[in-house]
C-alpha atoms as a PDB file:
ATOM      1  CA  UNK A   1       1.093   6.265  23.138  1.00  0.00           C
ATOM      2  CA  UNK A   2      -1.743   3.470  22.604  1.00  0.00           C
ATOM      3  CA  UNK A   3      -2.596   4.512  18.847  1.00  0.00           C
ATOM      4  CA  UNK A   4      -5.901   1.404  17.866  1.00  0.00           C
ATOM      5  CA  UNK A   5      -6.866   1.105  13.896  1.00  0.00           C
ATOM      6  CA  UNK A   6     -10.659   0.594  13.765  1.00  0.00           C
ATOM      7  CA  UNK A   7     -11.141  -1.983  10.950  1.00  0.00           C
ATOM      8  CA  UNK A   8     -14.642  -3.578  10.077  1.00  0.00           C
ATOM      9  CA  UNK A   9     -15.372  -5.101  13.846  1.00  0.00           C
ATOM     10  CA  UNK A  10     -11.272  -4.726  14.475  1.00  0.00           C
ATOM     11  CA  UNK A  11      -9.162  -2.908  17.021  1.00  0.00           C
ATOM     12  CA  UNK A  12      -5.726  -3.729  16.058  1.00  0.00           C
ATOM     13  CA  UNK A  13      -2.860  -2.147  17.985  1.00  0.00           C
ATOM     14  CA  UNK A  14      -0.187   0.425  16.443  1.00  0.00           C
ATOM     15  CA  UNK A  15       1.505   1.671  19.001  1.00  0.00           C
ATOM     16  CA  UNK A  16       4.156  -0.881  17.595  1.00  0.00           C
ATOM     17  CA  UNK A  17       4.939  -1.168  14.330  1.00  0.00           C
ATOM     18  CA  UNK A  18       3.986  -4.105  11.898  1.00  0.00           C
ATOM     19  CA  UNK A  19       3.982  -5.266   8.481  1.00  0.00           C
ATOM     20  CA  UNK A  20       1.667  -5.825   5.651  1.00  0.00           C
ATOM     21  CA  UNK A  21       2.761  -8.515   3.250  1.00  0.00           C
ATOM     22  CA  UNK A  22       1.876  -7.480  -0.575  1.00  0.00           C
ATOM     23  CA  UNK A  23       0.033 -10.123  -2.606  1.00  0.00           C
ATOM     24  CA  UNK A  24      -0.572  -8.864  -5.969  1.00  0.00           C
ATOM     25  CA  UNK A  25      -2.940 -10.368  -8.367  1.00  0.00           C
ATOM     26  CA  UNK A  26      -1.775  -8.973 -11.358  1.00  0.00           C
ATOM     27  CA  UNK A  27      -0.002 -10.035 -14.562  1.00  0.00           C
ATOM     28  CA  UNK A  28       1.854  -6.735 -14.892  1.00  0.00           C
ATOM     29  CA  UNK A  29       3.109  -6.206 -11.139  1.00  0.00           C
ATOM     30  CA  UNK A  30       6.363  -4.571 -11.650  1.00  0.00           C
ATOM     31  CA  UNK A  31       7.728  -6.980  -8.578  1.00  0.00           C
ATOM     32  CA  UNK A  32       6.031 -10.601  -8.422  1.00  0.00           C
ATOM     33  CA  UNK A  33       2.247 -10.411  -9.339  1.00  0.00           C
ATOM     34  CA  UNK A  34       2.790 -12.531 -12.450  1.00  0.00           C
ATOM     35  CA  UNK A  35       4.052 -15.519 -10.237  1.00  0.00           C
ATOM     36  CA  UNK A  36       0.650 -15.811  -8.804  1.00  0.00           C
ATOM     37  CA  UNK A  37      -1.224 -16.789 -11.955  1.00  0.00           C
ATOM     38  CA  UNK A  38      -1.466 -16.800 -15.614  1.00  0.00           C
ATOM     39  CA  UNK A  39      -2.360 -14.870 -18.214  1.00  0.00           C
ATOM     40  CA  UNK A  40      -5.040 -16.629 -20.652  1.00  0.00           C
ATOM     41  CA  UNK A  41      -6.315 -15.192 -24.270  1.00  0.00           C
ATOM     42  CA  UNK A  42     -10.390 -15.153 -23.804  1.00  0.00           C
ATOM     43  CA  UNK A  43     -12.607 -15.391 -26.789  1.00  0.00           C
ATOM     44  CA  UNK A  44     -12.464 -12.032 -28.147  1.00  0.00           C
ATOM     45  CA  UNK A  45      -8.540 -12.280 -28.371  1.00  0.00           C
ATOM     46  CA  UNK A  46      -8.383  -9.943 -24.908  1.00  0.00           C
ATOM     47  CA  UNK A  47      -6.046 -11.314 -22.724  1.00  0.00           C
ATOM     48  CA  UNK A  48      -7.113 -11.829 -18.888  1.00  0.00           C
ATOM     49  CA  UNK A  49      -5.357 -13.371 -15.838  1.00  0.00           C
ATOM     50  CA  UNK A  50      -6.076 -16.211 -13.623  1.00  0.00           C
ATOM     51  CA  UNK A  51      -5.898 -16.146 -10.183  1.00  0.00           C
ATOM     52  CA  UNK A  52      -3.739 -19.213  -9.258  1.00  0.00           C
ATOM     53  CA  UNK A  53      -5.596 -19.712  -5.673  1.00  0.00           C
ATOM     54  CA  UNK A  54      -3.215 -22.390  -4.468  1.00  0.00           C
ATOM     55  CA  UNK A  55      -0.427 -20.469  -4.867  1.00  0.00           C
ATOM     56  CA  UNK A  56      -1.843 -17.159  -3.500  1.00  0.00           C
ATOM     57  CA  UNK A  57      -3.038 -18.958  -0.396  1.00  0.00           C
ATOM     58  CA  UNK A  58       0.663 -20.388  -0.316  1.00  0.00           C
ATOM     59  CA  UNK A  59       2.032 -17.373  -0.703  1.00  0.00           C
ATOM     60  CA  UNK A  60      -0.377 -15.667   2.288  1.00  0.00           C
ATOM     61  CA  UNK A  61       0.735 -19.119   4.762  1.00  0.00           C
ATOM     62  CA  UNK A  62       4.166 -17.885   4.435  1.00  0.00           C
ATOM     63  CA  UNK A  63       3.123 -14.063   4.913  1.00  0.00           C
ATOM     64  CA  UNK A  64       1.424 -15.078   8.253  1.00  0.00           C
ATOM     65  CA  UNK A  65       4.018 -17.325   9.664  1.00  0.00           C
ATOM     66  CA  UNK A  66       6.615 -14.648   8.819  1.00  0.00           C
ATOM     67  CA  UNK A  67       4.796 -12.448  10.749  1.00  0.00           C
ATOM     68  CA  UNK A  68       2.659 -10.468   8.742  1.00  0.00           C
ATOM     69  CA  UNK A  69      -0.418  -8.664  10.672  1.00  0.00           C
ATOM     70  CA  UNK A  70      -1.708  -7.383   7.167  1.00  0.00           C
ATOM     71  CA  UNK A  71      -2.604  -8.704   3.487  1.00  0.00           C
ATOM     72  CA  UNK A  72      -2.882  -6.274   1.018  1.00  0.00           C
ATOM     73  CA  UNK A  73      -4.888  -7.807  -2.266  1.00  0.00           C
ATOM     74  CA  UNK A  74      -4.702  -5.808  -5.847  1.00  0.00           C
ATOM     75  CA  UNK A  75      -6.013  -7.025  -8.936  1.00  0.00           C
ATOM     76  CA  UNK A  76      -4.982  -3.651 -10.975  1.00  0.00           C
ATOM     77  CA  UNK A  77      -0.983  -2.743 -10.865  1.00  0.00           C
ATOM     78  CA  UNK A  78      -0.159   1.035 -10.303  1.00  0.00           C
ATOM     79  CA  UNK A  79       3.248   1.053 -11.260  1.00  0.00           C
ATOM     80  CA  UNK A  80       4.417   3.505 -13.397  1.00  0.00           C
ATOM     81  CA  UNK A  81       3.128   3.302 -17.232  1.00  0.00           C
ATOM     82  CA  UNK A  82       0.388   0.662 -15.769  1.00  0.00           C
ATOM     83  CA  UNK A  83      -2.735   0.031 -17.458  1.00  0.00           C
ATOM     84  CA  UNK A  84      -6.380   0.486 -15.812  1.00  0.00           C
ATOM     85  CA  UNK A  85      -7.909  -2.856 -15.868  1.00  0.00           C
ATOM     86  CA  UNK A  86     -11.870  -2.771 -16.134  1.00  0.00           C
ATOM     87  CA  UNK A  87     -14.130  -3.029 -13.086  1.00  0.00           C
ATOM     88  CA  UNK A  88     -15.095  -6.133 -13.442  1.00  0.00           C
ATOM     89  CA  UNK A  89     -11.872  -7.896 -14.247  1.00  0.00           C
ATOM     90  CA  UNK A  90     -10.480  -6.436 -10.637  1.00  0.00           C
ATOM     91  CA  UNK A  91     -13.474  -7.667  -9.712  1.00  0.00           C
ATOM     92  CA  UNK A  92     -12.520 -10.746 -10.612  1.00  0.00           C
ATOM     93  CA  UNK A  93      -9.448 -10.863  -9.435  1.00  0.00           C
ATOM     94  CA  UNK A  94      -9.634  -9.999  -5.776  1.00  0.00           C
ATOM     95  CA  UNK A  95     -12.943 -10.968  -4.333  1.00  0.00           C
ATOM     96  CA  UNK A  96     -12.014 -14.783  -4.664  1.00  0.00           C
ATOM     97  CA  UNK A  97      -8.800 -14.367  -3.204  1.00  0.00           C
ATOM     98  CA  UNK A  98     -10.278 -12.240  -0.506  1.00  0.00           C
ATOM     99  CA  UNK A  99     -13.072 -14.590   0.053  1.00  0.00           C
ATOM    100  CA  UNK A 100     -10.273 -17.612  -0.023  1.00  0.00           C
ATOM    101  CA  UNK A 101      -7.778 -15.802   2.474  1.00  0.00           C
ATOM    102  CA  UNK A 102     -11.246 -14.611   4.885  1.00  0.00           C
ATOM    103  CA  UNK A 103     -11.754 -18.509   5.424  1.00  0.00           C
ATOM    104  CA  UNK A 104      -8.417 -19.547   6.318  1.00  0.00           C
ATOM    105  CA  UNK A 105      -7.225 -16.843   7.887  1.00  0.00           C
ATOM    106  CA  UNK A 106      -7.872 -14.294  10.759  1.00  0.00           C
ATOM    107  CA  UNK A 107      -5.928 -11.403   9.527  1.00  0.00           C
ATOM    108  CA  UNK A 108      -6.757  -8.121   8.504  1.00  0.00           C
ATOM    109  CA  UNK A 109      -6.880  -7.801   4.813  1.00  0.00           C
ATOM    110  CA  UNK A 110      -6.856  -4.981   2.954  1.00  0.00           C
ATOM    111  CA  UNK A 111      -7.503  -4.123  -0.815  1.00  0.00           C
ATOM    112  CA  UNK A 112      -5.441  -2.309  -3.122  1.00  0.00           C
ATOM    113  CA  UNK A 113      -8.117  -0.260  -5.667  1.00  0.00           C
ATOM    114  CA  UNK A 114      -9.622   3.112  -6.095  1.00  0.00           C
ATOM    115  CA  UNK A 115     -12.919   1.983  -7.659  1.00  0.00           C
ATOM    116  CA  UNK A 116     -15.834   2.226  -5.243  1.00  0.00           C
ATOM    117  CA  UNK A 117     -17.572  -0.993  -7.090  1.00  0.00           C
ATOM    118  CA  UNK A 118     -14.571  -2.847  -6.449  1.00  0.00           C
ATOM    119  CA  UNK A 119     -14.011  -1.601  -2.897  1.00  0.00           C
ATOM    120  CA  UNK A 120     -18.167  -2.889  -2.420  1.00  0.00           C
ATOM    121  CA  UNK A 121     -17.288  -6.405  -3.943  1.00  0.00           C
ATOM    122  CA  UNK A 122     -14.397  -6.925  -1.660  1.00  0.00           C
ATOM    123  CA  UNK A 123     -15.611  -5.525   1.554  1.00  0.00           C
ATOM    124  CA  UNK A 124     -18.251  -8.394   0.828  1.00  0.00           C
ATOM    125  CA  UNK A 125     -15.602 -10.524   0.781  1.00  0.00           C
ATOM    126  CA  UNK A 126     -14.276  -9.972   3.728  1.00  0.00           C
ATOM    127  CA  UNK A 127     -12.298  -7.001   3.128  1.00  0.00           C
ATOM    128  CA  UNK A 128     -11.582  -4.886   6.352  1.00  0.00           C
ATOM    129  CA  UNK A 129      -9.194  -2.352   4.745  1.00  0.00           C
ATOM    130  CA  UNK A 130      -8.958   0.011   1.454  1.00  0.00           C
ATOM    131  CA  UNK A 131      -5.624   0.653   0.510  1.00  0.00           C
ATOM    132  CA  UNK A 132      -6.196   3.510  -2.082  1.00  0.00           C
ATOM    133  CA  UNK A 133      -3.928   5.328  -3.918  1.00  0.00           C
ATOM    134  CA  UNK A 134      -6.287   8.189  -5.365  1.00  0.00           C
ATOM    135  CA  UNK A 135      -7.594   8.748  -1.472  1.00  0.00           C
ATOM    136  CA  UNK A 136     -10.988   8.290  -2.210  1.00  0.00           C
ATOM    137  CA  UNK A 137     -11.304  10.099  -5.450  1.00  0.00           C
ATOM    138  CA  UNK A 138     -13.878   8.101  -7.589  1.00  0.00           C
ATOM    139  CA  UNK A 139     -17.580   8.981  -7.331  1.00  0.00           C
ATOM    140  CA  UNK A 140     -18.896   6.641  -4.019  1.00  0.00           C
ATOM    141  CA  UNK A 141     -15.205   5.427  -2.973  1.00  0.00           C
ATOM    142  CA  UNK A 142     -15.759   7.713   0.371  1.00  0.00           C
ATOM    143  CA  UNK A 143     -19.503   6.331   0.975  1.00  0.00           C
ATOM    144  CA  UNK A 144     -18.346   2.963   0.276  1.00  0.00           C
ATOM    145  CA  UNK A 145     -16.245   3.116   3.467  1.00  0.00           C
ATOM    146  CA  UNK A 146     -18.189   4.805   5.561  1.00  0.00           C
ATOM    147  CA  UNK A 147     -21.623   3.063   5.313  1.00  0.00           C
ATOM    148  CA  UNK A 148     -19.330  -0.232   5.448  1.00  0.00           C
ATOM    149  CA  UNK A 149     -17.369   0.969   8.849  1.00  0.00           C
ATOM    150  CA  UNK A 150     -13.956  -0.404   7.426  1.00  0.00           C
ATOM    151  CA  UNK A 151     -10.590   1.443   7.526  1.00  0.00           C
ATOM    152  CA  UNK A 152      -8.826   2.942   4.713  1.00  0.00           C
ATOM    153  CA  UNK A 153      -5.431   4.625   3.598  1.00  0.00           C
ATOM    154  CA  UNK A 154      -5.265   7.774   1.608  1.00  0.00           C
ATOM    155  CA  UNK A 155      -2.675   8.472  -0.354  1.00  0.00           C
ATOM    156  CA  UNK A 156      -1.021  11.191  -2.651  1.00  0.00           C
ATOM    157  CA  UNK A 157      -0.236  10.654  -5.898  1.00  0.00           C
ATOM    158  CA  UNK A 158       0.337  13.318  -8.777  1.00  0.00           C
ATOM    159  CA  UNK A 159      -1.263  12.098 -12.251  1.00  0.00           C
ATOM    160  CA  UNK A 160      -2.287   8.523 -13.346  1.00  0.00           C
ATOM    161  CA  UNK A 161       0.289   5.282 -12.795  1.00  0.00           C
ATOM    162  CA  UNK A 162       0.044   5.361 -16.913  1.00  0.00           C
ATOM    163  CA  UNK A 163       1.276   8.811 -16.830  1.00  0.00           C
ATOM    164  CA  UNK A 164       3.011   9.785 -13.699  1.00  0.00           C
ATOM    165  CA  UNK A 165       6.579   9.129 -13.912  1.00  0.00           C
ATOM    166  CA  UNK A 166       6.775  10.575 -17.102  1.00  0.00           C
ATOM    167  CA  UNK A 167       7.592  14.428 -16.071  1.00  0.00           C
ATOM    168  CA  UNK A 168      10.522  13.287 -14.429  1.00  0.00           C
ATOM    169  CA  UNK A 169      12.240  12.014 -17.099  1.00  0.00           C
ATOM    170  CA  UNK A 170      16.192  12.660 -17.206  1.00  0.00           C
ATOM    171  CA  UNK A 171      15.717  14.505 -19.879  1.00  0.00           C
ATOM    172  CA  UNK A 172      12.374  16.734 -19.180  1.00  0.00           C
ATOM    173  CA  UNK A 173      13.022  20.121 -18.128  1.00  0.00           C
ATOM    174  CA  UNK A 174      10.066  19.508 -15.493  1.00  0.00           C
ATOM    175  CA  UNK A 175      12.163  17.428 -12.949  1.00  0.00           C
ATOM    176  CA  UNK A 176      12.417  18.146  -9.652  1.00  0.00           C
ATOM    177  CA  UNK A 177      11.044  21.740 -10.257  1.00  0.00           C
ATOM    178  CA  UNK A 178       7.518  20.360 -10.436  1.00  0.00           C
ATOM    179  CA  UNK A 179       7.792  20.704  -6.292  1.00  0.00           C
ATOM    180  CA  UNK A 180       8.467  23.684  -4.793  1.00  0.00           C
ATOM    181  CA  UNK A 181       8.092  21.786  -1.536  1.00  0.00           C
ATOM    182  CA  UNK A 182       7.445  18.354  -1.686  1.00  0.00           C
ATOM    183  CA  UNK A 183       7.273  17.610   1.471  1.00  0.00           C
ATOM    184  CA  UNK A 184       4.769  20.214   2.581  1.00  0.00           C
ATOM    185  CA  UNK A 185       2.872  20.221  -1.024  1.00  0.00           C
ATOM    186  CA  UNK A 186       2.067  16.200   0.217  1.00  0.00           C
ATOM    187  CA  UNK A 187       1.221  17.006   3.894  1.00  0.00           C
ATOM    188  CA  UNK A 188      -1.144  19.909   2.699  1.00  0.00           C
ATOM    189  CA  UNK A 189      -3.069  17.377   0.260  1.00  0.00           C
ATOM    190  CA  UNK A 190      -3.105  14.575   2.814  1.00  0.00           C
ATOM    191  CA  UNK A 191      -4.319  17.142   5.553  1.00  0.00           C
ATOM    192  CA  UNK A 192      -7.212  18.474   3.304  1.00  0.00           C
ATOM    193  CA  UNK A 193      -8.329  14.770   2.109  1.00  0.00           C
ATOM    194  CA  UNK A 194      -7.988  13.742   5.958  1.00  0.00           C
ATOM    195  CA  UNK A 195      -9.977  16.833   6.565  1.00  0.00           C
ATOM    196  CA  UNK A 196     -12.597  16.455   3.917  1.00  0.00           C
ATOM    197  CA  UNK A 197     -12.986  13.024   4.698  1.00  0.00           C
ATOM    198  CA  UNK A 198     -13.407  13.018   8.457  1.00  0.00           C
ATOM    199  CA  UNK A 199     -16.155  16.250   7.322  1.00  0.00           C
ATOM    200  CA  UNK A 200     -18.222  13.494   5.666  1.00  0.00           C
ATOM    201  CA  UNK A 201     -18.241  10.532   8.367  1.00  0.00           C
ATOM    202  CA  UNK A 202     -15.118   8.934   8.227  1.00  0.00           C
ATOM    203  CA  UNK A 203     -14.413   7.180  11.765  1.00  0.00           C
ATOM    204  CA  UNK A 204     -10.613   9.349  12.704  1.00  0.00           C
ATOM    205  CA  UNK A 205      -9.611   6.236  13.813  1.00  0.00           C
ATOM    206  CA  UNK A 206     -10.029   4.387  11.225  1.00  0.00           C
ATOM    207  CA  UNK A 207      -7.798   6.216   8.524  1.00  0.00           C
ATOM    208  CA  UNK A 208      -4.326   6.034   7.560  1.00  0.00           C
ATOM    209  CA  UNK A 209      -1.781   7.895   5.512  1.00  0.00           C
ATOM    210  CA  UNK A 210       0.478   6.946   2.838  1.00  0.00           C
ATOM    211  CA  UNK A 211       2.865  10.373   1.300  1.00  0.00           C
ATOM    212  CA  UNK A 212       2.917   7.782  -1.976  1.00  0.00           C
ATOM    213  CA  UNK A 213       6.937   6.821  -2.761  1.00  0.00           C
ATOM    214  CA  UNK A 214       7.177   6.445  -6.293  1.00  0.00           C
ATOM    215  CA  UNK A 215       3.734   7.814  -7.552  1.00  0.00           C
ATOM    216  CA  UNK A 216       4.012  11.125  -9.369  1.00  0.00           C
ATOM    217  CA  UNK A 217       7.640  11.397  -7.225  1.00  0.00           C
ATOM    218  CA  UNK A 218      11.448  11.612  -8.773  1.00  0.00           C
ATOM    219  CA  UNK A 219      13.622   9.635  -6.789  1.00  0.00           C
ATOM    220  CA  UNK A 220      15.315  12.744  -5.546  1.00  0.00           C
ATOM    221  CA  UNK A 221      11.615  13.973  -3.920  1.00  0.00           C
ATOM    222  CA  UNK A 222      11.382   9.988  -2.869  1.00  0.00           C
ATOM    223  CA  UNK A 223      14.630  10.398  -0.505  1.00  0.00           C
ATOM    224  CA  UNK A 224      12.913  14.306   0.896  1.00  0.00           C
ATOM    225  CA  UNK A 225       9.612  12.321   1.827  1.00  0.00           C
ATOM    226  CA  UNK A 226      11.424   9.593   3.630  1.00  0.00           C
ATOM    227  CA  UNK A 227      13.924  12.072   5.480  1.00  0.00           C
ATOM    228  CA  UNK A 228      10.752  14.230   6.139  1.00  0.00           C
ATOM    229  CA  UNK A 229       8.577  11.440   7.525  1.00  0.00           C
ATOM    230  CA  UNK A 230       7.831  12.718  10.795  1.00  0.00           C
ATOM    231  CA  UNK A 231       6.042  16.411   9.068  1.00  0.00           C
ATOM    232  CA  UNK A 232       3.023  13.788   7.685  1.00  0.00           C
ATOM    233  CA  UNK A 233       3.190  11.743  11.623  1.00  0.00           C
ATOM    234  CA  UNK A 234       1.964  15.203  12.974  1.00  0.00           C
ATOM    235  CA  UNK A 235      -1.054  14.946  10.599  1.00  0.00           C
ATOM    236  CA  UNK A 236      -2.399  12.759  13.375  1.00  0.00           C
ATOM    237  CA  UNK A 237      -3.069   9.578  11.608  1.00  0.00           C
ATOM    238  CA  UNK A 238      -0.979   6.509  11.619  1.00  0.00           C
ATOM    239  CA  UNK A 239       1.376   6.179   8.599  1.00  0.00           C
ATOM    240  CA  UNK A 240       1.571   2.847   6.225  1.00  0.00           C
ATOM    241  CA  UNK A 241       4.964   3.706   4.060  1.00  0.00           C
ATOM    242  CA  UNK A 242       5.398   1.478   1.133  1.00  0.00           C
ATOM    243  CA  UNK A 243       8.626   1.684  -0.448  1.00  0.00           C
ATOM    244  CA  UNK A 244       9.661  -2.171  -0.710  1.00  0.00           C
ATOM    245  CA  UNK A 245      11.636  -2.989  -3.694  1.00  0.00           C
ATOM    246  CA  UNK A 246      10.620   0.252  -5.280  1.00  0.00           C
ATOM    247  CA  UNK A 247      12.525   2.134  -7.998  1.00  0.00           C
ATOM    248  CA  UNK A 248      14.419   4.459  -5.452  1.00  0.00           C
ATOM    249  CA  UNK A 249      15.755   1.790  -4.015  1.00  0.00           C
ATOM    250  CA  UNK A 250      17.102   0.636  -7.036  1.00  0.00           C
ATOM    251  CA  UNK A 251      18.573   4.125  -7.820  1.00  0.00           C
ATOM    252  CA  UNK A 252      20.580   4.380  -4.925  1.00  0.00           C
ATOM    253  CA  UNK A 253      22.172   0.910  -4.985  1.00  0.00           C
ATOM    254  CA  UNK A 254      22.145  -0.111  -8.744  1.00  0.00           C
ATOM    255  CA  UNK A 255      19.792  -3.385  -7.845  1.00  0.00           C
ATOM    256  CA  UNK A 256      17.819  -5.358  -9.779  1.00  0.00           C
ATOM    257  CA  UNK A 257      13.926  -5.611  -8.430  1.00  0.00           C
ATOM    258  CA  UNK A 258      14.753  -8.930  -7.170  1.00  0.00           C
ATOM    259  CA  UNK A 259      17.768  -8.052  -5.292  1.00  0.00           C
ATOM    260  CA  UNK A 260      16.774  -5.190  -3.370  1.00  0.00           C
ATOM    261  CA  UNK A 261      16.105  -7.124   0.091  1.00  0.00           C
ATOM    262  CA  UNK A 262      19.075  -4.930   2.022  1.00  0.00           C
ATOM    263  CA  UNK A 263      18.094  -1.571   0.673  1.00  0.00           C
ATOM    264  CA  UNK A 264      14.236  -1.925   1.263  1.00  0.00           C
ATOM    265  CA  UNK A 265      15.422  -3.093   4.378  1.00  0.00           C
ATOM    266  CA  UNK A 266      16.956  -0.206   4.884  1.00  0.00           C
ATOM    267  CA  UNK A 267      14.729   2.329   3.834  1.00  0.00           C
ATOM    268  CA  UNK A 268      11.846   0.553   5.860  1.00  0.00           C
ATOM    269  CA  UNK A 269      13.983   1.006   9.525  1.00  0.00           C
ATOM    270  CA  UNK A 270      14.347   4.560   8.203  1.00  0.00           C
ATOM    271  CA  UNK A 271      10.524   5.110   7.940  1.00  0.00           C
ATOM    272  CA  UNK A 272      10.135   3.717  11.489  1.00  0.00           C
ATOM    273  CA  UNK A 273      12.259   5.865  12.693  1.00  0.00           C
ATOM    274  CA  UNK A 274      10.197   8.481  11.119  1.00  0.00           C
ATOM    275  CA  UNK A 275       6.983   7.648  12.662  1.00  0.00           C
ATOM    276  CA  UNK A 276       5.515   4.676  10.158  1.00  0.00           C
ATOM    277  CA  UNK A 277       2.598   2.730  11.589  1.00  0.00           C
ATOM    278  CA  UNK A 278       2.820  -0.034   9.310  1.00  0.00           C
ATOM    279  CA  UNK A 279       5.682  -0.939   6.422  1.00  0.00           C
ATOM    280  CA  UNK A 280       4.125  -2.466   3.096  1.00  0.00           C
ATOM    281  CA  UNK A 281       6.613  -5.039   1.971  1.00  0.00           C
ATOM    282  CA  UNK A 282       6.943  -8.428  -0.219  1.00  0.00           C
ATOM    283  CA  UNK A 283       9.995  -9.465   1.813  1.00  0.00           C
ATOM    284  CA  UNK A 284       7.621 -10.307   5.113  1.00  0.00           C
ATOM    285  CA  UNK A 285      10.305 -12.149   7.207  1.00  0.00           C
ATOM    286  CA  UNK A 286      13.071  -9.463   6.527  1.00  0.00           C
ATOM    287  CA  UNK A 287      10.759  -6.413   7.272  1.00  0.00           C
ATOM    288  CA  UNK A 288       9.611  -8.242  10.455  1.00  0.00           C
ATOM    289  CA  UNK A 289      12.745  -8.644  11.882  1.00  0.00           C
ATOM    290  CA  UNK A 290      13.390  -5.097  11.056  1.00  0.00           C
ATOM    291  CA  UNK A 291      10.695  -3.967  13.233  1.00  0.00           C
ATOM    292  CA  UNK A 292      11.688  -6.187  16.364  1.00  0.00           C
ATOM    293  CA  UNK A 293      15.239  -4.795  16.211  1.00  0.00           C
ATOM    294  CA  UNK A 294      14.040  -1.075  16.043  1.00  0.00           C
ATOM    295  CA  UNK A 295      11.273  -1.897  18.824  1.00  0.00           C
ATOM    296  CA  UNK A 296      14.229  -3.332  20.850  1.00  0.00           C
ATOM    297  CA  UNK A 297      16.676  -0.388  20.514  1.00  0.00           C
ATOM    298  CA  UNK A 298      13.473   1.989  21.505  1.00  0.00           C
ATOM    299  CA  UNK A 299      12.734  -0.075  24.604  1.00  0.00           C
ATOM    300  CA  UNK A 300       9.615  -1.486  23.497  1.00  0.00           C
ATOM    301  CA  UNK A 301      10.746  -5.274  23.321  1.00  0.00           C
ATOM    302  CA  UNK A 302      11.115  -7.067  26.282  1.00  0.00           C
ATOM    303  CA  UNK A 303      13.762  -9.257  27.148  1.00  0.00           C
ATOM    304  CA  UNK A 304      14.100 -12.057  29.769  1.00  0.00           C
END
């Protein structure tokens, strides 16, 4: 089945699955933001974070020879215990590097924020995608898309990245019993955002879904998503499933962030077999070759 993403003025093709390469602009990244620029103490003693553009556009040259059909751009990390950055710091974060990667290259690029002024700036840019991970929850975020005819992904996510992990501390009596369903409590809120949105204008094909590994999630509801991925396919919408070099990999095999290639590897041929669209990943080349090796054993790679 022919399944086309309507992005800005693009059609891009789903019906196999591809990757996004991750470039994060952020000091605080729990992966490999920080190697992308450098933190700098302004005036008032507040530090800020510059945007090293060689290096990102490096970075995105590898990305797109690896394969990559997607660049997603934060300026504000959302990993657990994360800060909020102000509006116009993200601001300045991501619009240059948008603007920078717009005139070099002609892939889609999506941005990583839920703030509807920072969505604005960067679909200016040359944004065609929002990668959100509140699905559209701040006052304009939904309007922002529409009027602008890009694409976005909703996502669920229980709580704030400063806060969400917190509940499923080893030691909280919370835990896991903070689901009674996981599975369905995430397909219920993705299906009434999907619904809500669509309600107001949104373009059906032009949204994707994201069940949100690791955000507001113990790693034991992580591993019931992933084995449940194909509940959130029958939402109708294509899926983008991030879980490279994520905590849950870590918990199953005892890795390091920097040496969880296999198991994000792994856990990414899983998701395609559960219906993802589109795996979010640092490791471009890996994930890529991933995807060609599951398209082969389902017939959809051509041989001579």
């Amino acid at each position: 089945m022919t399944k086309i993403l309507l992005a800005g003025s693009r059609q891009i093709d789903l019906s196999t699955p591809c990757c996004m390469g991750v470039l994060n602009v952020t000091p605080d990244s729990f992966s490999d933001g920080s190697t992308l620029g450098r933190e700098s103490k302004a005036g008032s003693g507040h530090s800020s974070f510059e945007v090293d553009l060689d290096k990102v556009l490096e970075r995105a040259e590898k990305m797109a020879a690896e394969g990559a059909l997607f660049l997603d751009i934060g300026g504000e990390s959302t990993r657990p215990g994360a800060t909020p950055v102000p509006v116009q710091e993200e601001i300045d974060r991501v619009v240059p590097v948008i603007a920078a990667l717009r005139a070099r290259f002609d892939l889609c690029l999506s941005v990583d924020t839920s703030s509807s002024e920072v969505m604005t700036a960067a679909i200016g840019a040359g944004a065609e995608l929002v990668n959100d991970v509140r699905a559209l929850a701040d006052e304009g975020a939904l309007t922002a898309i529409v009027d602008n005819r890009v694409a976005v992904c909703l996502m669920h996510m229980r709580g704030q990245p400063r806060s969400m992990q917190v509940k499923f501390d080893s030691n909280s009596p919370l835990g896991e019993k903070s689901y009674d369903d996981v599975v369905e409590e995430v397909a219920e809120f993705l299906g009434e955002r999907r619904d809500y949105c669509l309600a107001k204008g949104l373009n059906a094909d032009s949204l994707l879904l994201d069940p949100g590994f690791g955000f507001g999630k113990s790693q034991g509801h992580n591993y019931e998503l992933l084995s449940g991925l194909t509940r959130f396919s029958a939402l109708g919408a294509p899926l983008l499933v991030g879980v490279s070099r994520k905590s849950m990999i870590g918990a199953a095999t005892g890795r390091s962030v920097d040496q969880r290639l296999a198991g994000s590897v792994a856990a990414a041929t899983l998701a395609l077999q559960g219906g993802a669209s589109i795996i979010r990943s640092h490791d471009v080349a890996a994930t890529v070759d991933a995807i060609k090796v599951y398209s082969a054993f389902c017939g959809n790679l051509a041989f001579d």
